[in-house]
Protein backbone atom coordinates (compact mmCIF):
# COMPACT_ATOMS: atom_id res chain seq x y z
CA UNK A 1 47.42 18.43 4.97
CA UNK A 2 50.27 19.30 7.48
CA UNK A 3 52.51 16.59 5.70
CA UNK A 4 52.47 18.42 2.66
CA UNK A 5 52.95 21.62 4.25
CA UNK A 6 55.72 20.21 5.94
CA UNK A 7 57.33 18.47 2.55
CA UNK A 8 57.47 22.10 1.05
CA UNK A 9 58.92 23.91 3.60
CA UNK A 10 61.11 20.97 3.71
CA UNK A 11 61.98 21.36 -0.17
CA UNK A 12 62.09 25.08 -0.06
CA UNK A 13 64.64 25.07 2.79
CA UNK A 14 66.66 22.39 0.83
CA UNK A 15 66.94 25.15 -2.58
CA UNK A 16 67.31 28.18 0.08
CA UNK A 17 70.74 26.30 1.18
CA UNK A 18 71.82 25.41 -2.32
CA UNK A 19 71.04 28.27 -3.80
CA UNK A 20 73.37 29.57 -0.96
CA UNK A 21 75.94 27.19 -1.33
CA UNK A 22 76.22 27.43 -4.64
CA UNK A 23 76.64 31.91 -4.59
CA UNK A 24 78.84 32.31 -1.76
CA UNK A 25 81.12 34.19 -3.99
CA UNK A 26 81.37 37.91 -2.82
CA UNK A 27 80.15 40.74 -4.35
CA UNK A 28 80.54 44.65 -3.51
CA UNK A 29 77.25 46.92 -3.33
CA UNK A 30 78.17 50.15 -4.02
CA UNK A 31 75.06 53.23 -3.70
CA UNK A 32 76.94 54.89 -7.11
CA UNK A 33 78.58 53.89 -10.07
CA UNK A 34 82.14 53.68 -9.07
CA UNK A 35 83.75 56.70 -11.20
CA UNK A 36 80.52 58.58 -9.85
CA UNK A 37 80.94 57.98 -6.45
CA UNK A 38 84.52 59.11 -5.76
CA UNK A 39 83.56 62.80 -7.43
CA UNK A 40 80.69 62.60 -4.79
CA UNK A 41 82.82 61.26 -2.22
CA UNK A 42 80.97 57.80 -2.17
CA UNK A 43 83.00 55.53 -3.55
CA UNK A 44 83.29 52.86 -0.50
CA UNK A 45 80.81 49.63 -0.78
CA UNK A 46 80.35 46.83 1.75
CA UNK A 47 81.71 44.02 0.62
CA UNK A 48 78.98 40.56 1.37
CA UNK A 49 78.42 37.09 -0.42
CA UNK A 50 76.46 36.76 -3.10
CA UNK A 51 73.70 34.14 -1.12
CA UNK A 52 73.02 37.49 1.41
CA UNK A 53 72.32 40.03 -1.09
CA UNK A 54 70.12 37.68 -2.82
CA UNK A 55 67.64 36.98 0.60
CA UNK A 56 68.45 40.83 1.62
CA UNK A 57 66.87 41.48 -1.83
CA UNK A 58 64.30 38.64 -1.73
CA UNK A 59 62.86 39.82 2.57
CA UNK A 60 63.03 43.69 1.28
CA UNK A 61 60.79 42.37 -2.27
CA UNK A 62 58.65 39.92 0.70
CA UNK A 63 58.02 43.17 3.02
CA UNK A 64 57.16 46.01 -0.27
CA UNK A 65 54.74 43.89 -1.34
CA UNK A 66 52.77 43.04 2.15
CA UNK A 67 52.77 46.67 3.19
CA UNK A 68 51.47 47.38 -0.47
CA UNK A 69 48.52 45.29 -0.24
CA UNK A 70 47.96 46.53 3.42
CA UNK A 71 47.35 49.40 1.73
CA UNK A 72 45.78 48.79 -1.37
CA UNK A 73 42.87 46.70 1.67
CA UNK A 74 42.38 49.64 3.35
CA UNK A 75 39.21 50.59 2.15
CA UNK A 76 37.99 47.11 2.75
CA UNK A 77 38.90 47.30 6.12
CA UNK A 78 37.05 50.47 6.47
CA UNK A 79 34.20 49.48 5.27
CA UNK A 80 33.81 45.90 7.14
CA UNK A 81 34.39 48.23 10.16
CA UNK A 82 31.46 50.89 9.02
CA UNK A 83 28.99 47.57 8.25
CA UNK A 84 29.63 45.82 11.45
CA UNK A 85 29.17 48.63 13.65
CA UNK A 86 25.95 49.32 11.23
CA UNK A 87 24.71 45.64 12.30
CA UNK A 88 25.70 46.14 16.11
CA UNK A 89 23.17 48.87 16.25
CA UNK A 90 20.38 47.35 14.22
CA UNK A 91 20.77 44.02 16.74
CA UNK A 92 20.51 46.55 19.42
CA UNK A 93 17.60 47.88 17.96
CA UNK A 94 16.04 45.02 17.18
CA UNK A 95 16.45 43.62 20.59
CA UNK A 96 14.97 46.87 22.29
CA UNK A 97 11.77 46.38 20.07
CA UNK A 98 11.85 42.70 21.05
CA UNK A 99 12.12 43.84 24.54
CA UNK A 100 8.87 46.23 24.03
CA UNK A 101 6.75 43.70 22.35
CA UNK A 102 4.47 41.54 24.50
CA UNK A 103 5.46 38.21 24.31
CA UNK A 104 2.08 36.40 23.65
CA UNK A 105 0.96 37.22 19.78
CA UNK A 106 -2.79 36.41 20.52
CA UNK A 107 -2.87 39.23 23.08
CA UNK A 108 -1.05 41.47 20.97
CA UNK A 109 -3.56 40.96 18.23
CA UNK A 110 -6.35 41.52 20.60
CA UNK A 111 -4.84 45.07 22.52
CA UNK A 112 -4.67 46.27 18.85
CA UNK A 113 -8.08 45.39 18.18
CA UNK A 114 -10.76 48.53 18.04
């Protein structure tokens, strides 16, 4: 099962560096439309290849959607967290009781007897 783990990270990292290869052209980002930005006094952009704005854009998509669905869980967690201490104190219970209880059932029987 590693192997084939292995063989797609393998094959993934092979299109990551063609994909980068082949869009090393650069590109300017710019926050405004150009004509926009100079009334506003933003009109500079950083200047980057094409390969970096693409995994820039790819990591920020990657971290959105984990910290969206760490969200959208939270009321699982909550509740696994409400249910286990719920079964902590029934175990505790139960083991006082057990602790209570004589240990022979024959006796028992017989001390509830009339």
């Amino acid at each position: 099962m590693s192997f084939l783990r292995y063989l797609f990270l393998g094959a993934l990292a092979l299109c990551l560096v063609v994909l980068a290869i082949a869009n090393r052209a650069p590109v300017t980002l710019r926050l405004m439309p150009e004509g926009l930005g100079q009334q506003f006094g933003m009109g500079q952009g950083v200047t980057l290849p094409l390969f970096i704005v693409l995994f820039a854009a790819m990591a920020v998509g990657l971290m959105i959607g984990f910290v969206w669905e760490w969200l959208r869980e939270h009321k699982h967690r909550v509740e696994a967290r409400s249910e286990r201490a719920q079964k902590e104190k029934l175990e505790k219970e139960l083991a006082k009781t057990r602790a209570k209880t004589p240990q022979d059932e024959v006796l028992a029987l017989l001390d509830d007897a009339p």
